[in-house]
C-alpha atoms as a PDB file:
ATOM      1  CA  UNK A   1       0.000   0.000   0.000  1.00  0.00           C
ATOM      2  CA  UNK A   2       1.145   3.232  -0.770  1.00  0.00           C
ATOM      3  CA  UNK A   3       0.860   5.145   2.654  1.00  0.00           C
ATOM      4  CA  UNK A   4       2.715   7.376   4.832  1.00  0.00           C
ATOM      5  CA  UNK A   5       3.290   8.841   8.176  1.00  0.00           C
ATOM      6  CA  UNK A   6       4.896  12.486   9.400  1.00  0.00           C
ATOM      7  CA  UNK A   7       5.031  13.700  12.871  1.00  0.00           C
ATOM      8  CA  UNK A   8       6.872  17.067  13.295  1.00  0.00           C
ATOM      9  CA  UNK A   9       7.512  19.056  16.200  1.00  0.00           C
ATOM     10  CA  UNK A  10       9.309  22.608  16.650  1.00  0.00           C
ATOM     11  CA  UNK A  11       8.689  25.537  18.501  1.00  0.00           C
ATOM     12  CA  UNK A  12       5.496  26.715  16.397  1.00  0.00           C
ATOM     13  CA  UNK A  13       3.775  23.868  15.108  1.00  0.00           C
ATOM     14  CA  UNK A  14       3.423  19.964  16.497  1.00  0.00           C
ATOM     15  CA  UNK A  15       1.989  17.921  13.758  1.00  0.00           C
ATOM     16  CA  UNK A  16       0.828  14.467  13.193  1.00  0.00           C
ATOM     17  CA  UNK A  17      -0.356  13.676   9.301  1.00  0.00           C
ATOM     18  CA  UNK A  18      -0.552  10.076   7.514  1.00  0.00           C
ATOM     19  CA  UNK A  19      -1.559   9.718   4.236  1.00  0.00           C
ATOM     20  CA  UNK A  20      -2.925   6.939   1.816  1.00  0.00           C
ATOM     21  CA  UNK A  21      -3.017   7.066  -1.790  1.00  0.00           C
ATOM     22  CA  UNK A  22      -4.704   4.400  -2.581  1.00  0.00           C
ATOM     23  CA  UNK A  23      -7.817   5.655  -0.254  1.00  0.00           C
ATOM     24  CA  UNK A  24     -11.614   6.416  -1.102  1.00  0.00           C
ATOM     25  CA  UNK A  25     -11.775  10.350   0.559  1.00  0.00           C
ATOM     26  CA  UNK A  26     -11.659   9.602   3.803  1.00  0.00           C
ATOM     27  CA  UNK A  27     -10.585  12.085   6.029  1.00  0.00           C
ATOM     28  CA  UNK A  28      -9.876  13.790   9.586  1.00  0.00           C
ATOM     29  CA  UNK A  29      -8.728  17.298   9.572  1.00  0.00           C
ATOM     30  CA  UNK A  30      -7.815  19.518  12.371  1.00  0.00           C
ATOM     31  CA  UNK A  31      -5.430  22.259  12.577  1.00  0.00           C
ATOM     32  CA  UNK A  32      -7.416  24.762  14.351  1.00  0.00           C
ATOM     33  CA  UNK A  33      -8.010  26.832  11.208  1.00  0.00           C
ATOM     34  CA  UNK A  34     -11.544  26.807   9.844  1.00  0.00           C
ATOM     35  CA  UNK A  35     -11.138  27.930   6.366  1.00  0.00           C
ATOM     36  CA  UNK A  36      -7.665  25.935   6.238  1.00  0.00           C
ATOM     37  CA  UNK A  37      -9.608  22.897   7.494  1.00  0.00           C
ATOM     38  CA  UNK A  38     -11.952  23.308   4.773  1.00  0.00           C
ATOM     39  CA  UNK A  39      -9.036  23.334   2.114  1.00  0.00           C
ATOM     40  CA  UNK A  40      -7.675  19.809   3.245  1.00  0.00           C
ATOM     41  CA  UNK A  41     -10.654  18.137   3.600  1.00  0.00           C
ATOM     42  CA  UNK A  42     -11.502  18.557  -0.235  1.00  0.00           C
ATOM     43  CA  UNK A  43      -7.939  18.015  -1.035  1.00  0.00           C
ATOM     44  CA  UNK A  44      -8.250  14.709   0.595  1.00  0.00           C
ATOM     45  CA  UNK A  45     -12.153  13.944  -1.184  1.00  0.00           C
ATOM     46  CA  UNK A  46     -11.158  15.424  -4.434  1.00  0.00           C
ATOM     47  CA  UNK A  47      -7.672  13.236  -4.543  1.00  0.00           C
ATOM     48  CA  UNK A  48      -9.297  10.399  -3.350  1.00  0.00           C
ATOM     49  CA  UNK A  49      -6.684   9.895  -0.227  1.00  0.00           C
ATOM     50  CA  UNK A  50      -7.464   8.634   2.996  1.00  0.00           C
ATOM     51  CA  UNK A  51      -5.721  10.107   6.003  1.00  0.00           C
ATOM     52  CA  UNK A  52      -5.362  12.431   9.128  1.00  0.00           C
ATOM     53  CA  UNK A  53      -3.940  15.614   9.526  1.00  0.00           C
ATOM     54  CA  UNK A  54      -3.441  16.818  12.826  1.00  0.00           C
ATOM     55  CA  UNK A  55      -1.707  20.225  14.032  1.00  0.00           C
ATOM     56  CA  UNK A  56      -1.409  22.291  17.348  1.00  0.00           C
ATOM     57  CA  UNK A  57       0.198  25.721  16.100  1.00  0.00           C
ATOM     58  CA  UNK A  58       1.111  28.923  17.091  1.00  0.00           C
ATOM     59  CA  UNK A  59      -2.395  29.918  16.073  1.00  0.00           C
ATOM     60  CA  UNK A  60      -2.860  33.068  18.306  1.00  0.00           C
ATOM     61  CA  UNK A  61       0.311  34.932  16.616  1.00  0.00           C
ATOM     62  CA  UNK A  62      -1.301  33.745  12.806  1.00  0.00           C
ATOM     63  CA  UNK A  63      -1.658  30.911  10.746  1.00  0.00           C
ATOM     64  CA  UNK A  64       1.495  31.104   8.653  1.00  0.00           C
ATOM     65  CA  UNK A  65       3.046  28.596  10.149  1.00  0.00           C
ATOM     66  CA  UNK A  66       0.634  26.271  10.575  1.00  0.00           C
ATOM     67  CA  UNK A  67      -0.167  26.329   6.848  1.00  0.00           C
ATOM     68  CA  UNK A  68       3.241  26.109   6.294  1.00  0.00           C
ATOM     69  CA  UNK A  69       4.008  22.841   7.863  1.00  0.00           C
ATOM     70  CA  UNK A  70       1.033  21.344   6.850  1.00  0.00           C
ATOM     71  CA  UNK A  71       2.033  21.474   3.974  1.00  0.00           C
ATOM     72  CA  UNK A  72       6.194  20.410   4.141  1.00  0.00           C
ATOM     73  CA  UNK A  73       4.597  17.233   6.181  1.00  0.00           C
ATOM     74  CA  UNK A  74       1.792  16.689   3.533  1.00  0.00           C
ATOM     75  CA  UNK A  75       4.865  16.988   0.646  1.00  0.00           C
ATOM     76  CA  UNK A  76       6.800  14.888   2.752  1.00  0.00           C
ATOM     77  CA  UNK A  77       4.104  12.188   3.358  1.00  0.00           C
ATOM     78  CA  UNK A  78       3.045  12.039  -0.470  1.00  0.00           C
ATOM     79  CA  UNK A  79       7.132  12.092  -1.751  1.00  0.00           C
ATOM     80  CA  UNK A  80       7.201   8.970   0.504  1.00  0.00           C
ATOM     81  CA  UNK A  81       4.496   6.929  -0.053  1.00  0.00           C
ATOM     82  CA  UNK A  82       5.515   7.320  -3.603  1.00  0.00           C
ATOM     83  CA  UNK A  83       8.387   5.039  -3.217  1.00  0.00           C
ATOM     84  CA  UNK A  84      10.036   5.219  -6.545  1.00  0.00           C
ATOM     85  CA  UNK A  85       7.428   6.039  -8.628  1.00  0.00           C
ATOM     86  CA  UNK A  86       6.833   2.750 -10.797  1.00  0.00           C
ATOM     87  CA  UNK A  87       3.926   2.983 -12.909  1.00  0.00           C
ATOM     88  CA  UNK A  88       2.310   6.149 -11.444  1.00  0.00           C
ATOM     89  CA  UNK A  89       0.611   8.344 -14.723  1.00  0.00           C
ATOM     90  CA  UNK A  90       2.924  11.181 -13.626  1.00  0.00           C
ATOM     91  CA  UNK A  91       1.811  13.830 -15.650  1.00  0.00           C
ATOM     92  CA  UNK A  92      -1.751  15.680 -15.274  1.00  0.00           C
ATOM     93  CA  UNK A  93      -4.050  18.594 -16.412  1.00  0.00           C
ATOM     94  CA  UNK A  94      -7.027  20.265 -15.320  1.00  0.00           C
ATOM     95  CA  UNK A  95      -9.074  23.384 -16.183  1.00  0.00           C
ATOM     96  CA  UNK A  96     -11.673  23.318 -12.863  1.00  0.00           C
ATOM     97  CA  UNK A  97     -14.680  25.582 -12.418  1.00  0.00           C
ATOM     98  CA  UNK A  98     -16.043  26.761  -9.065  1.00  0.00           C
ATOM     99  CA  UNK A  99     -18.888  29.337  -9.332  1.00  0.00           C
ATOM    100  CA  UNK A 100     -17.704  32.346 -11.093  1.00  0.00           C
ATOM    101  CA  UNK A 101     -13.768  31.196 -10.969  1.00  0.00           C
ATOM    102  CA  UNK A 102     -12.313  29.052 -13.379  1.00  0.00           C
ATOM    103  CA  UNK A 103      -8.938  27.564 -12.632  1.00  0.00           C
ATOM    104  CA  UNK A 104      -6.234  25.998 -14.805  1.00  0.00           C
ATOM    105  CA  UNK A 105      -3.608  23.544 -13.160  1.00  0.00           C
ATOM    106  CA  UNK A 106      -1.032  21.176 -14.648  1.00  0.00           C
ATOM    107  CA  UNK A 107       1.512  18.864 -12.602  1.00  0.00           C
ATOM    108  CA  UNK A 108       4.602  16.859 -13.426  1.00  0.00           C
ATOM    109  CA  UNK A 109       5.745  14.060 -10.875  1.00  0.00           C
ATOM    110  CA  UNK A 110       9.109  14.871 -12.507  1.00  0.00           C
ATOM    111  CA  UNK A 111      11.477  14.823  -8.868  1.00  0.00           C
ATOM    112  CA  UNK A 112      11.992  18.838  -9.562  1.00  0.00           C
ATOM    113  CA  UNK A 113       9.958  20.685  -7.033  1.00  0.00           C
ATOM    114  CA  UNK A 114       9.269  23.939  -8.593  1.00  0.00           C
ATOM    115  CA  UNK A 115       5.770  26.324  -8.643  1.00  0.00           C
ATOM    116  CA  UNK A 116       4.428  28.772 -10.895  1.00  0.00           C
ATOM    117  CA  UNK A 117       1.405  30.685  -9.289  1.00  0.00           C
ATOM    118  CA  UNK A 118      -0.570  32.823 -11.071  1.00  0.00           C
ATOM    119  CA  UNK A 119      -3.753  33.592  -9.121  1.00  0.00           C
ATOM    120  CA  UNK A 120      -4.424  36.782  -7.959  1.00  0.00           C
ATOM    121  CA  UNK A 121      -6.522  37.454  -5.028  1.00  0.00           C
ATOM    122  CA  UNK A 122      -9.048  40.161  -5.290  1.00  0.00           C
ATOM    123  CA  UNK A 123      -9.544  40.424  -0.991  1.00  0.00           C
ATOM    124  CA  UNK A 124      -6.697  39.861   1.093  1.00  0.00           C
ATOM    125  CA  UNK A 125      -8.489  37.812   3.304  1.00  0.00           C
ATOM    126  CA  UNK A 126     -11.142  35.119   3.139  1.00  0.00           C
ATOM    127  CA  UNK A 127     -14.182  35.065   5.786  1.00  0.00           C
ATOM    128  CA  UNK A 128     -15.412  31.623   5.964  1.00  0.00           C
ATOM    129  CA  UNK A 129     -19.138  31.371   6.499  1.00  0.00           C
ATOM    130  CA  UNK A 130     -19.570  27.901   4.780  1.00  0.00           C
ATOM    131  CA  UNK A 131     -20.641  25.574   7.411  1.00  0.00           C
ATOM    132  CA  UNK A 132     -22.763  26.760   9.624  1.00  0.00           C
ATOM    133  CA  UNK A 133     -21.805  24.412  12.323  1.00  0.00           C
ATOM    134  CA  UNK A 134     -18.866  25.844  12.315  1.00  0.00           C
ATOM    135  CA  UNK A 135     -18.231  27.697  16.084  1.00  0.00           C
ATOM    136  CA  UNK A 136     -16.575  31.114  14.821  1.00  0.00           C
ATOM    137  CA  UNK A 137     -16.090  32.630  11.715  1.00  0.00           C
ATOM    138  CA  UNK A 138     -12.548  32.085  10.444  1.00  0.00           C
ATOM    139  CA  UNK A 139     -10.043  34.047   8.697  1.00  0.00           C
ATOM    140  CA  UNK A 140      -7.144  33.266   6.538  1.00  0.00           C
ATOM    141  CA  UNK A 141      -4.397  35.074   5.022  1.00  0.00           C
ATOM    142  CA  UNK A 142      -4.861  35.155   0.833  1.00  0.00           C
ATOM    143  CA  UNK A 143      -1.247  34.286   0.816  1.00  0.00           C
ATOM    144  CA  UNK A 144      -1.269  31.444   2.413  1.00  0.00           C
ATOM    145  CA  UNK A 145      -2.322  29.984  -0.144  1.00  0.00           C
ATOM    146  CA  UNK A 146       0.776  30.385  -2.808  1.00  0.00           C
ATOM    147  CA  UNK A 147       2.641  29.471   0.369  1.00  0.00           C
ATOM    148  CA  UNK A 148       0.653  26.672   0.878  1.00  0.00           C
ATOM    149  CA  UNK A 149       2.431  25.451  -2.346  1.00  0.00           C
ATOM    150  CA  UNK A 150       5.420  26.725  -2.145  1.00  0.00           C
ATOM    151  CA  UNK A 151       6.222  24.117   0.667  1.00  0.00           C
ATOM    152  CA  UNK A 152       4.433  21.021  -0.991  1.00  0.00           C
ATOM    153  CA  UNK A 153       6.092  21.379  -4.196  1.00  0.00           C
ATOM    154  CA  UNK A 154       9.604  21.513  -2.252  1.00  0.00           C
ATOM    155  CA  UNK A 155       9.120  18.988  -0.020  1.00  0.00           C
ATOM    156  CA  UNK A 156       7.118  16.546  -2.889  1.00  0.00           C
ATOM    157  CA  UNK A 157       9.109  17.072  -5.836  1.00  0.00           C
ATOM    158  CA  UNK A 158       6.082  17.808  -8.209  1.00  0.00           C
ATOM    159  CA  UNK A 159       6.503  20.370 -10.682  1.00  0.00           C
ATOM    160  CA  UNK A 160       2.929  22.620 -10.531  1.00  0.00           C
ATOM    161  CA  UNK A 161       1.658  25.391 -12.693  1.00  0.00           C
ATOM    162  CA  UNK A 162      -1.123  27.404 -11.624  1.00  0.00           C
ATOM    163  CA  UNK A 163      -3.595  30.404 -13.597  1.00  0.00           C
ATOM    164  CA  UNK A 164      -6.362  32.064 -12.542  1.00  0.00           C
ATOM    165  CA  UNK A 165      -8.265  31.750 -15.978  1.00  0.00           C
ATOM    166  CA  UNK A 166     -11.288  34.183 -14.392  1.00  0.00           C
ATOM    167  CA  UNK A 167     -12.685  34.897 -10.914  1.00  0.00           C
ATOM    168  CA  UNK A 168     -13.776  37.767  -8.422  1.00  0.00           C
ATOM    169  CA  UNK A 169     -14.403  35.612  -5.419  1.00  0.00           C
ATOM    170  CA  UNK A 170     -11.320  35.190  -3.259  1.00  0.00           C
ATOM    171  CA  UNK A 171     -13.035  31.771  -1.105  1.00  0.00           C
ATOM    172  CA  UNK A 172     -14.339  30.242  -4.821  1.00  0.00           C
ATOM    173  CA  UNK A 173     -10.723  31.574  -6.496  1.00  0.00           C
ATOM    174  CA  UNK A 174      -8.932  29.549  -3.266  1.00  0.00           C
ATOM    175  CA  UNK A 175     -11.270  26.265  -3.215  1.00  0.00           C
ATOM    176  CA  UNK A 176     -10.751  26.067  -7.029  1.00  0.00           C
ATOM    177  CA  UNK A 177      -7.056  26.133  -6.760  1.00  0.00           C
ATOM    178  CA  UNK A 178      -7.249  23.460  -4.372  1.00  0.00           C
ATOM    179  CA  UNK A 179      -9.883  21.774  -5.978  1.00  0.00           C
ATOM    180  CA  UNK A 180      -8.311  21.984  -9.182  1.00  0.00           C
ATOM    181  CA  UNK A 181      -4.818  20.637  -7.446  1.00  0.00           C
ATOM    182  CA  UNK A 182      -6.420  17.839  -5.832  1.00  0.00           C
ATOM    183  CA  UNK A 183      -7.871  16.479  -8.643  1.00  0.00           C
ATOM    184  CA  UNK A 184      -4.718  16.825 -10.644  1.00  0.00           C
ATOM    185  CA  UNK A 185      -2.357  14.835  -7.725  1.00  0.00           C
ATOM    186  CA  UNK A 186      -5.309  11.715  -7.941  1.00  0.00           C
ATOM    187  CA  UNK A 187      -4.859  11.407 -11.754  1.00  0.00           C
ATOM    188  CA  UNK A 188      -0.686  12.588 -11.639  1.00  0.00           C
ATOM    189  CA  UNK A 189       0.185   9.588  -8.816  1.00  0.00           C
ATOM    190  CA  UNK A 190      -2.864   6.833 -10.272  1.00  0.00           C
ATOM    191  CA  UNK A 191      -1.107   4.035 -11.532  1.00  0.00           C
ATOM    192  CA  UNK A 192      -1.338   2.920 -14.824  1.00  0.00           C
ATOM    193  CA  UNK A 193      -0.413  -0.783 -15.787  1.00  0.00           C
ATOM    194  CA  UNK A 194       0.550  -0.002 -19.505  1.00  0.00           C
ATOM    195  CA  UNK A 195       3.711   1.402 -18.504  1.00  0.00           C
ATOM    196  CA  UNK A 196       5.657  -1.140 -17.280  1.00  0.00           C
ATOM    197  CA  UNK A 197       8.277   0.801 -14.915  1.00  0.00           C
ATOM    198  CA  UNK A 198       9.373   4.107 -13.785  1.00  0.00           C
ATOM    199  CA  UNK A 199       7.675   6.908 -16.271  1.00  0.00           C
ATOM    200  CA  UNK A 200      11.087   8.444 -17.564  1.00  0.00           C
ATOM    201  CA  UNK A 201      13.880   8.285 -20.144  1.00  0.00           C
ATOM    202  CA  UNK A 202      16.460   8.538 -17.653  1.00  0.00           C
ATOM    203  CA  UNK A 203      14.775   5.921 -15.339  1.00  0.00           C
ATOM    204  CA  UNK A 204      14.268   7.169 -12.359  1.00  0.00           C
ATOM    205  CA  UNK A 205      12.567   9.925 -11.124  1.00  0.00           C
END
């Protein structure tokens, strides 16, 4: 099975997060961030993953860097539960929709962390008022959410482009992106049995 587990402890953030590829969306998110809960939990149904993400952060000075080691444990988890990459589709595409945003995003498994984002975010913050069983409303940095990536694509290794095709609400312009990048990762790391090992010239990746 291709799974994973990260714990990670410093001074700001203490975080537990396993991961499954192989999964069916099933999920348990906490990280004391509303709107950032939000985000993971349709990364994990949109990608199809199973797993936990658990994080006690320095939450009363911001959520930088709670978002921020999310995501270099979530990039670590999915590097290793990778293993060498036999098989795996490796490449993917998307153009997603949400509402009035429409967002493009494009991935290479390729073992060269690198990130191009080009979203711009009309509001600098996002107000989440989605779930009404939610206790308070939350609020999120916009830039977060390039950082958000920046991390993941280090830590992973996957190559992702990101553009804003259209859009004038930050929360749709946000869940696209991750929307758009979750559904990308399922199709980039699905296996597929015509290829017979590792998905590049050179042989490894």
């Amino acid at each position: 099975m291709r799974t994973a587990k990260i714990e990670r402890a410093t001074r700001e953030t203490d975080i537990k997060l396993s991961i499954n590829l192989d999964g069916k969306g099933d999920k348990k998110i906490d990280t004391n961030c509303g709107f950032f809960n939000h985000m993971l939990e349709l990364l994990f149904v949109h990608a199809g993953f199973d797993g936990e993400v658990y994080c006690k952060g320095d939450v009363e000075v911001d959520y930088h860097h709670t978002v921020e080691d999310v995501a270099i444990c979530l990039g670590q988890a999915v590097d290793k539960a990778l293993g060498d990459r036999r098989q795996i589709t490796r490449y993917a595409d998307i153009i997603l929709p949400m509402d009035e945003a429409l967002i493009l995003c494009a991935m290479d498994i390729s073992g060269r962390g690198g990130l191009n984002f080009d979203v711009e975010m009309p509001a600098q913050k996002v107000y989440d008022d989605s779930d009404e069983t939610k206790r308070s409303v939350g609020d999120f940095d916009t830039e977060l959410c390039e950082e958000f990536f920046v991390a993941f694509t280090r830590e992973s290794k996957i190559n992702i482009h990101f553009k804003k095709l259209y859009g004038k609400n930050t929360h749709h312009i946000i869940e696209g992106v991750f929307k758009a990048f979750a559904r990308c990762l399922k199709k980039a790391v699905s296996i597929d049995e015509t290829i017979s090992g590792i998905p590049s010239s050179k042989g490894v990746l």
